[in-house]
Structures are given as structure tokens and as C-alpha cells.
Protein backbone atom coordinates (compact mmCIF):
# COMPACT_ATOMS: atom_id res chain seq x y z
CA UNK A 1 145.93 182.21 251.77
CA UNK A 2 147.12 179.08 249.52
CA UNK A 3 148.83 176.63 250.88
CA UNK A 4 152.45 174.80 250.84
CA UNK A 5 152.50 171.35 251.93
CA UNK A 6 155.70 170.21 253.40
CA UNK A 7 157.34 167.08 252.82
CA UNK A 8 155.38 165.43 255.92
CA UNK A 9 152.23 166.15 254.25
CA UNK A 10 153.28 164.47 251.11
CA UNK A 11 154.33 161.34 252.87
CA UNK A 12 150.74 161.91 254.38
CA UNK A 13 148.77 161.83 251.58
CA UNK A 14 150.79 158.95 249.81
CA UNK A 15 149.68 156.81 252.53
CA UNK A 16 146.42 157.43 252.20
CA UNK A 17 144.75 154.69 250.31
CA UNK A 18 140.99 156.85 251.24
CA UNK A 19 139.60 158.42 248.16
CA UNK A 20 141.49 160.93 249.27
CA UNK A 21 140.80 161.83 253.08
CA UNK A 22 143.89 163.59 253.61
CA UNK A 23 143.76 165.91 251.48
CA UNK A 24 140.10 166.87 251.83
CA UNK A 25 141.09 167.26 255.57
CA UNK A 26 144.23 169.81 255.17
CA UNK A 27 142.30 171.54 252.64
CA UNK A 28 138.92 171.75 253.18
CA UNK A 29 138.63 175.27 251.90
CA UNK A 30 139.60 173.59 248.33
CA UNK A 31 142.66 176.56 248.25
CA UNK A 32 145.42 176.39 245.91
CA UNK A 33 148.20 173.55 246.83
CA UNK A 34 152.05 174.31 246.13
CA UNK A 35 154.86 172.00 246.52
CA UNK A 36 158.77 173.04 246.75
CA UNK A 37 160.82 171.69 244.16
CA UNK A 38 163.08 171.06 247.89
CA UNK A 39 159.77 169.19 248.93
CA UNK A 40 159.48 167.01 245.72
CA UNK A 41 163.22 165.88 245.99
CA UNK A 42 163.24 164.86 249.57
CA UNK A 43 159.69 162.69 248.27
CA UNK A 44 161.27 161.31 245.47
CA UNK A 45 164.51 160.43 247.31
CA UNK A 46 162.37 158.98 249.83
CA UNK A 47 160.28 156.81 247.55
CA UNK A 48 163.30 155.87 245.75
CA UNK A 49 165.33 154.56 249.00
CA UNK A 50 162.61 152.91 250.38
CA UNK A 51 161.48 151.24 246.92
CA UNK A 52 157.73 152.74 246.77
CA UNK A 53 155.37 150.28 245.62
CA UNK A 54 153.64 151.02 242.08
CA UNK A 55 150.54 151.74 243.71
CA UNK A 56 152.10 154.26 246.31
CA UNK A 57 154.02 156.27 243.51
CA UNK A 58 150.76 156.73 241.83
CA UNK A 59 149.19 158.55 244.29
CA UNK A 60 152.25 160.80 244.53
CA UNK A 61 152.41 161.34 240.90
CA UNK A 62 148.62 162.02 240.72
CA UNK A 63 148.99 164.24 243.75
CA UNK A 64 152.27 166.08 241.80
CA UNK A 65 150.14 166.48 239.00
CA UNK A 66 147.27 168.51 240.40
CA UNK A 67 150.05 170.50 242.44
CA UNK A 68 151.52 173.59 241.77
CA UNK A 69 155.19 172.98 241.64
CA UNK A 70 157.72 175.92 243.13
CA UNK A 71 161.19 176.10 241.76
CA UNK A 72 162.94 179.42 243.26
CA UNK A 73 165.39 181.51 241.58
CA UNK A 74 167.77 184.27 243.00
CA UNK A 75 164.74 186.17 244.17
CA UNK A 76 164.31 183.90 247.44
CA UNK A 77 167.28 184.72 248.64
CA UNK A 78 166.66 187.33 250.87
CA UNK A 79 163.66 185.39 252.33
CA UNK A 80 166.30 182.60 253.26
CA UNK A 81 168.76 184.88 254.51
CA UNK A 82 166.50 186.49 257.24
CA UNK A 83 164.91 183.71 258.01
CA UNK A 84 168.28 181.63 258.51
CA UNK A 85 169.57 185.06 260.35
CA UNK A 86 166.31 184.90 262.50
CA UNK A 87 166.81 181.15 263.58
CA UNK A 88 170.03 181.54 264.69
CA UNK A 89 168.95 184.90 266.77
CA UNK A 90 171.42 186.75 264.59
CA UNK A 91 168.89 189.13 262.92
CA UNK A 92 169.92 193.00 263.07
CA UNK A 93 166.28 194.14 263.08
CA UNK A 94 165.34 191.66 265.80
CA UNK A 95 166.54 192.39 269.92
CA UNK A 96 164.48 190.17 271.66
CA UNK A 97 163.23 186.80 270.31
CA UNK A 98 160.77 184.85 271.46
CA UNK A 99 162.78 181.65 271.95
CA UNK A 100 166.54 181.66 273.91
CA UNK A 101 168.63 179.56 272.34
CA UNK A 102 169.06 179.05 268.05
CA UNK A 103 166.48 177.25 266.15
CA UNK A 104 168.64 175.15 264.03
CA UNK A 105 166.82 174.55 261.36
CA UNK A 106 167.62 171.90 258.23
CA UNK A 107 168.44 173.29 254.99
CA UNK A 108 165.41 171.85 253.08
CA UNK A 109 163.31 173.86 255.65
CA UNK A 110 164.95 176.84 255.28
CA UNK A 111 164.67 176.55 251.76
CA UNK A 112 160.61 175.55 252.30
CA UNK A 113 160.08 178.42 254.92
CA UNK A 114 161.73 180.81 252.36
CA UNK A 115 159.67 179.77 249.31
CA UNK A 116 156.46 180.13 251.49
CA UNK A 117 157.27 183.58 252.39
CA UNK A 118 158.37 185.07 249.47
CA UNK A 119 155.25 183.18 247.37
CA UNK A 120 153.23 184.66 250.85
CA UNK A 121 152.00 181.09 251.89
CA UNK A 122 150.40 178.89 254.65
CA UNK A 123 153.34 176.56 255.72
CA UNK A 124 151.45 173.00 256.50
CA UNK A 125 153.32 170.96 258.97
CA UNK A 126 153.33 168.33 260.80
CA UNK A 127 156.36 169.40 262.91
CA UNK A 128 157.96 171.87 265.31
CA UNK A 129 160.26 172.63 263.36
CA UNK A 130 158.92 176.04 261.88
CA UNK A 131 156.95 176.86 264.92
CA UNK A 132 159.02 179.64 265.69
CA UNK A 133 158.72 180.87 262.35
CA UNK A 134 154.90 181.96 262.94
CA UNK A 135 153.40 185.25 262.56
CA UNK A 136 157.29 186.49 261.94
CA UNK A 137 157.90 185.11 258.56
CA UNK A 138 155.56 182.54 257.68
CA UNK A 139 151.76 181.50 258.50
CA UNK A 140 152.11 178.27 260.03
CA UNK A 141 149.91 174.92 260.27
CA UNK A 142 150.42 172.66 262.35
CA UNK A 143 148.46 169.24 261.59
CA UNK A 144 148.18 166.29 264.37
CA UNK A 145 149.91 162.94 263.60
CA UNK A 146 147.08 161.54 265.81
CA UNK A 147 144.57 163.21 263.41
CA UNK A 148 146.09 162.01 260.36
CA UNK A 149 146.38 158.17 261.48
CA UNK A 150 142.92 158.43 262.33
CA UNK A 151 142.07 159.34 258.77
CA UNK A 152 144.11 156.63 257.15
CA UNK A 153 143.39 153.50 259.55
């Protein structure tokens, strides 16, 4: 299954001034990498806000550029719907859920959780905040902070 990075990844991977270490770590299996047109706006926003050195926005543009880049149309709808229905244990298919109170999940996620299952994706992650989103609508991967410093020094 190919994989789409969210937005923690990117921020990952622009930080990572290793030939690359990152990367080679999340994706060892050399699969296909998508990005959400959501995922590339909160990274550009970011790097804008935060004034991203020259040498910091090259590695994101360089890393854009060998990216696959997922805009969504109409057709993910339904994806975000459920999913959003799901979260907030509001889901007519669903009776029992595996968590007891709503997920409340951020509209940029919702939009990245959709994308990845309608595309039929591995979400990678650094967070919890699509955990209960796994095996139900999404594969999720959850990568260690820990891990990731270590790779970057």
C-alpha cells in the first residue's frame, strides 16, 4: 500500500539536513509517496509564519517535487462524511465503538483521513490523532518522535 505523509512527516523531513534519513526510514520499501493538497497548505503556511530559511524551503520543494500531490474533488465527500460521522460516534452503521467519548478531530485531518481512504492509503503519523481511525477507515502509521530525533541529531 502507498503511502500519505501527514503534515508531521513533512515538518520531519524538512528538518532533516541527512542525505535524506527520514525519508529512507518511513519508506524503506521505496513505495509511492502522496501529499494532500490540505497537507501542503498547512507546510507552506507553516514555513511562511515561521520565515523558513532558504535552505529549509529547498528541501521541502525538492521533497514536493518527487511527491505525488492529492487535490480532492466532490468524490471525497462521502469518505469525509463517515469518517467525521464515525469520530463523533454518530455513524448509523456503527453500535458499538471502540472508544467512549467523540474523537474530535481537526478539519485538515478529516480532510487527510478522507483523501487516504478514498485514494486507499497508509496514513503516516506521528500523532494520536487518527489512531482510532485504524483498520475502520484508514491503515494507520504511527512513527516515534524519539525515532525521528534520533535520525536527525
Amino acid at each position: 500500500m502507498n503511502l500519505l505523509l501527514d503534515t508531521n512527516i513533512i515538518l520531519w523531513i524538512c528538518r532533516d539536513l541527512s542525505e535524506k534519513r527520514v525519508i529512507d526510514y518511513i519508506n524503506p520499501e521505496k513505495k509511492l509517496i502522496y501529499i494532500s493538497i490540505v497537507s501542503l497548505g498547512e507546510i507552506k503556511s507553516i514555513a511562511f509564519q515561521q520565515d523558513w530559511a532558504d535552505k529549509k524551503l529547498g528541501r521541502l520543494e525538492e521533497f514536493v517535487d518527487t511527491s505525488r500531490i492529492l487535490d480532492f474533488n466532490e468524490s471525497v465527500i462521502p469518505s469525509y462524511v463517515t469518517i467525521d460521522a464515525y469520530s463523533q460516534r454518530k455513524h448509523k452503521e456503527f453500535s458499538k465503538y471502540p472508544f467512549k467519548t467523540p474523537r474530535n478531530m481537526g478539519k485538515n485531518d478529516l480532510w487527510i483521513a478522507a483523501t487516504a481512504h478514498f485514494i486507499n492509503l497508509e496514513l503516516v503519523t506521528t500523532d494520536t490523532d487518527f489512531d482510532h481511525l485504524d483498520n475502520i477507515y484508514n491503515s494507520i502509521r504511527k512513527v516515534s518522535i524519539y525515532d525521528l530525533k534520533k535520525l536527525i541529531k
